[in-house]
N, C-alpha and C. Protein backbone atom coordinates (compact mmCIF):
# COMPACT_ATOMS: atom_id res chain seq x y z
N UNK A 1 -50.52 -41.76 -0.99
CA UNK A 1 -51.63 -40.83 -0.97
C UNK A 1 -52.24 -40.77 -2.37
N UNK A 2 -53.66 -40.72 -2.19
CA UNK A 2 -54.42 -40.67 -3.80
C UNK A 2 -53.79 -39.15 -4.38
N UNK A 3 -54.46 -38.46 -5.14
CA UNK A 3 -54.60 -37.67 -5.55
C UNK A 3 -54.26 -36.53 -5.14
N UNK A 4 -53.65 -35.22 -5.88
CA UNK A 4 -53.47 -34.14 -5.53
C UNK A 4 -54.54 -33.37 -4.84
N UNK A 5 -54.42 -32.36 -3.77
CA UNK A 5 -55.58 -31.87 -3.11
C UNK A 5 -55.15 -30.70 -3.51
N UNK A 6 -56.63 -29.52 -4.56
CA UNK A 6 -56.34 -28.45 -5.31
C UNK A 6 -56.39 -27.68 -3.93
N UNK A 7 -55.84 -26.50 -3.39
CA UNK A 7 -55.84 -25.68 -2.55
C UNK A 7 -56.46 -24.18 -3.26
N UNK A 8 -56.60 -23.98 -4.53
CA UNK A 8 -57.09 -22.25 -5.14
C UNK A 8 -55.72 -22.16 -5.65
N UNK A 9 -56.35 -20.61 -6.43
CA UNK A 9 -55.59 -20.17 -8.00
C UNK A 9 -54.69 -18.63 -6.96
N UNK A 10 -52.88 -18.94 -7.23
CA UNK A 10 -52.76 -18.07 -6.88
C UNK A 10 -52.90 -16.52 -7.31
N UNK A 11 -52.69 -15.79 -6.14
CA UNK A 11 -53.90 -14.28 -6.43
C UNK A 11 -52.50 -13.04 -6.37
N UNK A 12 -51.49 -13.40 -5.42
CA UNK A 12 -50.64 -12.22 -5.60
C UNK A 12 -48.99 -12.53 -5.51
N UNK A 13 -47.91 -12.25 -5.56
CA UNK A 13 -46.80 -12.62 -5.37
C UNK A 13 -45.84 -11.26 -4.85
N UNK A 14 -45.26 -11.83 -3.52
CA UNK A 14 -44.60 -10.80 -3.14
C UNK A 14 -42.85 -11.13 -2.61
N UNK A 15 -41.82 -10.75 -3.21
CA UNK A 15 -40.44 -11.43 -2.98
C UNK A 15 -40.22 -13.03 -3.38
N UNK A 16 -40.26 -13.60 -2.71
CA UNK A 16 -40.19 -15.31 -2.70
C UNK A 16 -41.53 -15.78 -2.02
N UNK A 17 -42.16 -15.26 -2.07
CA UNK A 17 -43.50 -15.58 -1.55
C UNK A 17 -44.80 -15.62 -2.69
N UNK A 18 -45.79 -16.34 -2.59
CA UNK A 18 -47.40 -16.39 -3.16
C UNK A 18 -48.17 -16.03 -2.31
N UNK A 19 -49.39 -16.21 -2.33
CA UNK A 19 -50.38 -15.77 -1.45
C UNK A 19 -51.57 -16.49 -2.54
N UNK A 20 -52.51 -18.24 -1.85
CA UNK A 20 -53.52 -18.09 -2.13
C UNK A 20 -54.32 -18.95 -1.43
N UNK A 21 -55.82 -17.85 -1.44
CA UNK A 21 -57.10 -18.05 -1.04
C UNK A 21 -57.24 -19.82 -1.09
N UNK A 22 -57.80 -20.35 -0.17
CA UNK A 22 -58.14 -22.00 0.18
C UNK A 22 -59.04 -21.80 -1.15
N UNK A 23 -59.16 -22.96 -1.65
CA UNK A 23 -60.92 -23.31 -2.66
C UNK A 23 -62.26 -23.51 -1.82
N UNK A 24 -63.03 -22.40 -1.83
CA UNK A 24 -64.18 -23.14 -1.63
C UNK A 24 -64.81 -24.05 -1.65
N UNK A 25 -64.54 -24.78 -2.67
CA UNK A 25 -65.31 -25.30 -3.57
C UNK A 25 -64.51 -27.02 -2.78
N UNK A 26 -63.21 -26.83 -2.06
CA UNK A 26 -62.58 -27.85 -1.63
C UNK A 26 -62.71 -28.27 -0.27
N UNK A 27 -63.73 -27.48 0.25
CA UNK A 27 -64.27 -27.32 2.15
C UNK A 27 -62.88 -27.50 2.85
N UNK A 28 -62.00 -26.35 2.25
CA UNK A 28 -60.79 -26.36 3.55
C UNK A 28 -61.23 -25.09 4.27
N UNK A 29 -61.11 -25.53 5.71
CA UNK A 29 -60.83 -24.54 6.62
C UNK A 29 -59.82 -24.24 7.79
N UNK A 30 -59.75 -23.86 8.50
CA UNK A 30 -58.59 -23.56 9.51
C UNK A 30 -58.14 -24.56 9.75
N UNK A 31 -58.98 -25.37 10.46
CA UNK A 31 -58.42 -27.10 11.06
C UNK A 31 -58.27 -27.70 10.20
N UNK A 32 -58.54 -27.98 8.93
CA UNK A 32 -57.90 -28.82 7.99
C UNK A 32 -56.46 -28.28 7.35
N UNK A 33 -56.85 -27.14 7.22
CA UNK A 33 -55.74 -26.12 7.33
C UNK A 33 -54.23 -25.96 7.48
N UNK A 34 -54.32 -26.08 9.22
CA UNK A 34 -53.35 -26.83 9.44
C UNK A 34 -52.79 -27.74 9.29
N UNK A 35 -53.45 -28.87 9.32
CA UNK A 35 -52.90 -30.20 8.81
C UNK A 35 -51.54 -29.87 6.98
N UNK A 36 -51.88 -28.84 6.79
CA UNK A 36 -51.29 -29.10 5.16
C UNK A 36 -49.95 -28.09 5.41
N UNK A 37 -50.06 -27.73 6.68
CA UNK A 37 -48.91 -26.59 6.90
C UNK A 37 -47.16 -27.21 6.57
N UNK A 38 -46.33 -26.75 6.10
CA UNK A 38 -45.33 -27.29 5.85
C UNK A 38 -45.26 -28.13 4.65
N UNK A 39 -46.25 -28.35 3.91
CA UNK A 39 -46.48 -29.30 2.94
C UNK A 39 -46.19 -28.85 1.37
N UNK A 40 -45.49 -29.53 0.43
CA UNK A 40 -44.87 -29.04 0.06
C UNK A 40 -46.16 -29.07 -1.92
N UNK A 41 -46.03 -28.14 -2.47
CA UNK A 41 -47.38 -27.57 -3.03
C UNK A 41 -46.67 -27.62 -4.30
N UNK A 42 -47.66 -27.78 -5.75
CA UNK A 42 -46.97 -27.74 -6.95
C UNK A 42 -48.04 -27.15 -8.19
N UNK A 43 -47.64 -26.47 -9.08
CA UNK A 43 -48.21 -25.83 -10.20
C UNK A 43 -47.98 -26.53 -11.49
N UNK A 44 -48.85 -27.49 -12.07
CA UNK A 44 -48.56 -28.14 -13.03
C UNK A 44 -47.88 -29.30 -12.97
N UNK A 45 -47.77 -29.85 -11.49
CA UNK A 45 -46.85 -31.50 -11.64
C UNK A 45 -45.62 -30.52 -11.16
N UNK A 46 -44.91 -29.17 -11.11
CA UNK A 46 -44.24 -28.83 -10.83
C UNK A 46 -43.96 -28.37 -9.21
N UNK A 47 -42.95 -28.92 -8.73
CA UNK A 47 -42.56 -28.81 -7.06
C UNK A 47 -42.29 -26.75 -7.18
N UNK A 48 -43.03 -26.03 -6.30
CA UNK A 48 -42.19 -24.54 -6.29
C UNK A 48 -42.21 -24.40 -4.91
N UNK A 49 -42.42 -25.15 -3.58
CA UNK A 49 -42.14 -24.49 -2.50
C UNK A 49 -42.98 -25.26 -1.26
N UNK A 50 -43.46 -24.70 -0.51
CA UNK A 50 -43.99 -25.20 0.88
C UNK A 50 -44.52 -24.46 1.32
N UNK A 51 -45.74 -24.59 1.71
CA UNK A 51 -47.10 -24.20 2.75
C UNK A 51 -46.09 -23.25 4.14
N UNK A 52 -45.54 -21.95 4.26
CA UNK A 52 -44.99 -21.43 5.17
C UNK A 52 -45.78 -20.72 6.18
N UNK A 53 -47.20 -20.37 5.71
CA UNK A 53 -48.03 -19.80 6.68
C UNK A 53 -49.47 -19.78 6.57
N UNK A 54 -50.43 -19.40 7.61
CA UNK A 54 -52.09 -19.71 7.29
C UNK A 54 -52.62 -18.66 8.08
N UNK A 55 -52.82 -17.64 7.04
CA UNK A 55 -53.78 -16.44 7.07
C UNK A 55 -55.08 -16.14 6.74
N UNK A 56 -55.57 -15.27 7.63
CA UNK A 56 -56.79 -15.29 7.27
C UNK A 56 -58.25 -15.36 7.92
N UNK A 57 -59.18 -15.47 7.39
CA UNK A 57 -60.77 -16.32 7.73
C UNK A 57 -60.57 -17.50 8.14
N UNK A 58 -61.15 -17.63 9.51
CA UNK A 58 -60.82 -19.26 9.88
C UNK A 58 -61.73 -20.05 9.10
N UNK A 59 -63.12 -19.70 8.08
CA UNK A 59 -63.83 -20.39 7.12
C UNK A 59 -63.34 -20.32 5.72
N UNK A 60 -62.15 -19.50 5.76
CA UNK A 60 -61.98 -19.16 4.12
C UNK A 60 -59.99 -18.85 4.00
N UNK A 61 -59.19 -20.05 4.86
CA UNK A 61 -57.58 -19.07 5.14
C UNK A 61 -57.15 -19.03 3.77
N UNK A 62 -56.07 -18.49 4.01
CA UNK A 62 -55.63 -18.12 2.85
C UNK A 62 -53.97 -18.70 3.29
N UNK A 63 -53.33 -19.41 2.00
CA UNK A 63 -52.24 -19.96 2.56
C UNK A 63 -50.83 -19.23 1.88
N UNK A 64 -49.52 -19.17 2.38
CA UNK A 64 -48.50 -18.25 2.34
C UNK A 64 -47.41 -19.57 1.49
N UNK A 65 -47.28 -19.04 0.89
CA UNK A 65 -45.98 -20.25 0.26
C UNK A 65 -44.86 -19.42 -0.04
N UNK A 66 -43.52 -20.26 0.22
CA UNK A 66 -42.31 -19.66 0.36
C UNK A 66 -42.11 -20.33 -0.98
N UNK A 67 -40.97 -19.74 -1.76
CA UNK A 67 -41.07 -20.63 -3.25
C UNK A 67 -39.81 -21.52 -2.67
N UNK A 68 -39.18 -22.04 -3.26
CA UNK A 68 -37.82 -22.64 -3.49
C UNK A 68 -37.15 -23.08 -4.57
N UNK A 69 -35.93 -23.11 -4.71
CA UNK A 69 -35.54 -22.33 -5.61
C UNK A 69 -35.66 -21.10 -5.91
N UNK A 70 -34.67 -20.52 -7.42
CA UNK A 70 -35.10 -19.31 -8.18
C UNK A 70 -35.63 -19.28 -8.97
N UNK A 71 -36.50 -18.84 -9.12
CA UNK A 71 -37.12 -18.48 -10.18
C UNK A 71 -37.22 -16.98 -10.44
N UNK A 72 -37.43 -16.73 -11.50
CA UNK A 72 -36.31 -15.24 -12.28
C UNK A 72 -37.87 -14.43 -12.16
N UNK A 73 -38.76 -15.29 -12.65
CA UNK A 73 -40.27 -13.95 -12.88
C UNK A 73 -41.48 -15.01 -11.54
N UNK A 74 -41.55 -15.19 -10.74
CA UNK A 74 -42.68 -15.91 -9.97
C UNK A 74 -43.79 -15.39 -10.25
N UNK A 75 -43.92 -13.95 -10.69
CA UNK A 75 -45.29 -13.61 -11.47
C UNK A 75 -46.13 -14.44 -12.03
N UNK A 76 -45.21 -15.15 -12.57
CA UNK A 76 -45.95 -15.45 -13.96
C UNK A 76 -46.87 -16.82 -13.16
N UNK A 77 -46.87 -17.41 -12.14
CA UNK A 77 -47.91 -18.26 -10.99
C UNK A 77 -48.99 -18.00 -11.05
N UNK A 78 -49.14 -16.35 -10.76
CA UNK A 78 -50.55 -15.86 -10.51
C UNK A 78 -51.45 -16.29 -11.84
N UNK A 79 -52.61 -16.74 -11.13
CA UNK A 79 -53.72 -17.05 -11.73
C UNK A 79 -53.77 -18.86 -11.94
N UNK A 80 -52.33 -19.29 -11.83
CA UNK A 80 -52.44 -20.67 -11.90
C UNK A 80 -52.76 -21.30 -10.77
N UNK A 81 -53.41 -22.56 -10.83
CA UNK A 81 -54.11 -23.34 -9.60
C UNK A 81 -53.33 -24.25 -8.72
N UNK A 82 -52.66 -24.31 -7.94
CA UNK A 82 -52.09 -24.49 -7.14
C UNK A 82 -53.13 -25.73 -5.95
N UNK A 83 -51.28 -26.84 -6.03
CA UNK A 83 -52.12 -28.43 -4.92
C UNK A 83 -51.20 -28.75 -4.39
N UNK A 84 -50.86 -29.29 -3.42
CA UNK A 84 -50.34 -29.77 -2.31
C UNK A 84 -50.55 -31.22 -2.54
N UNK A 85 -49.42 -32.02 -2.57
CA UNK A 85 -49.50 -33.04 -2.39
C UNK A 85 -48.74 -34.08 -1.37
């Protein structure tokens, strides 16, 4: 596969979980959407987890990532841009 596909900057973190908004700017929507479900997503070249759910605007979902592994502060994600590869 070419290139990383950016998915948006995550926006909130809750337990072992993220939460972020698709990119506009990347024309994902529901049906493409799906296709990325289960797929496993990274912050910086770094592996943190997998595509666990797809919420949302069927023009605008918003995707659920489970982390994996521990990580001690997952806070510290938010605001970084987040891709699935």
């Amino acid at each position: 596969m070419g290139a990383d596909l950016k998915l948006g900057r995550i926006t909130s973190c809750v337990g072992d979980m993220i939460i972020v908004p698709s990119s506009a700017l990347e024309g994902i929507n529901l049906k493409s959407a799906r296709g990325l479900y289960g797929r496993r997503v990274s912050v910086n070249k770094l592996n943190i987890g997998r595509i666990s759910d797809i919420i949302g605007r069927v023009d605008m979902p918003y995707f659920v990532v489970r982390l994996s592994g521990n990580f001690k502060n997952p806070e510290t994600f938010i605001g970084k841009t987040l891709y699935v590869s």
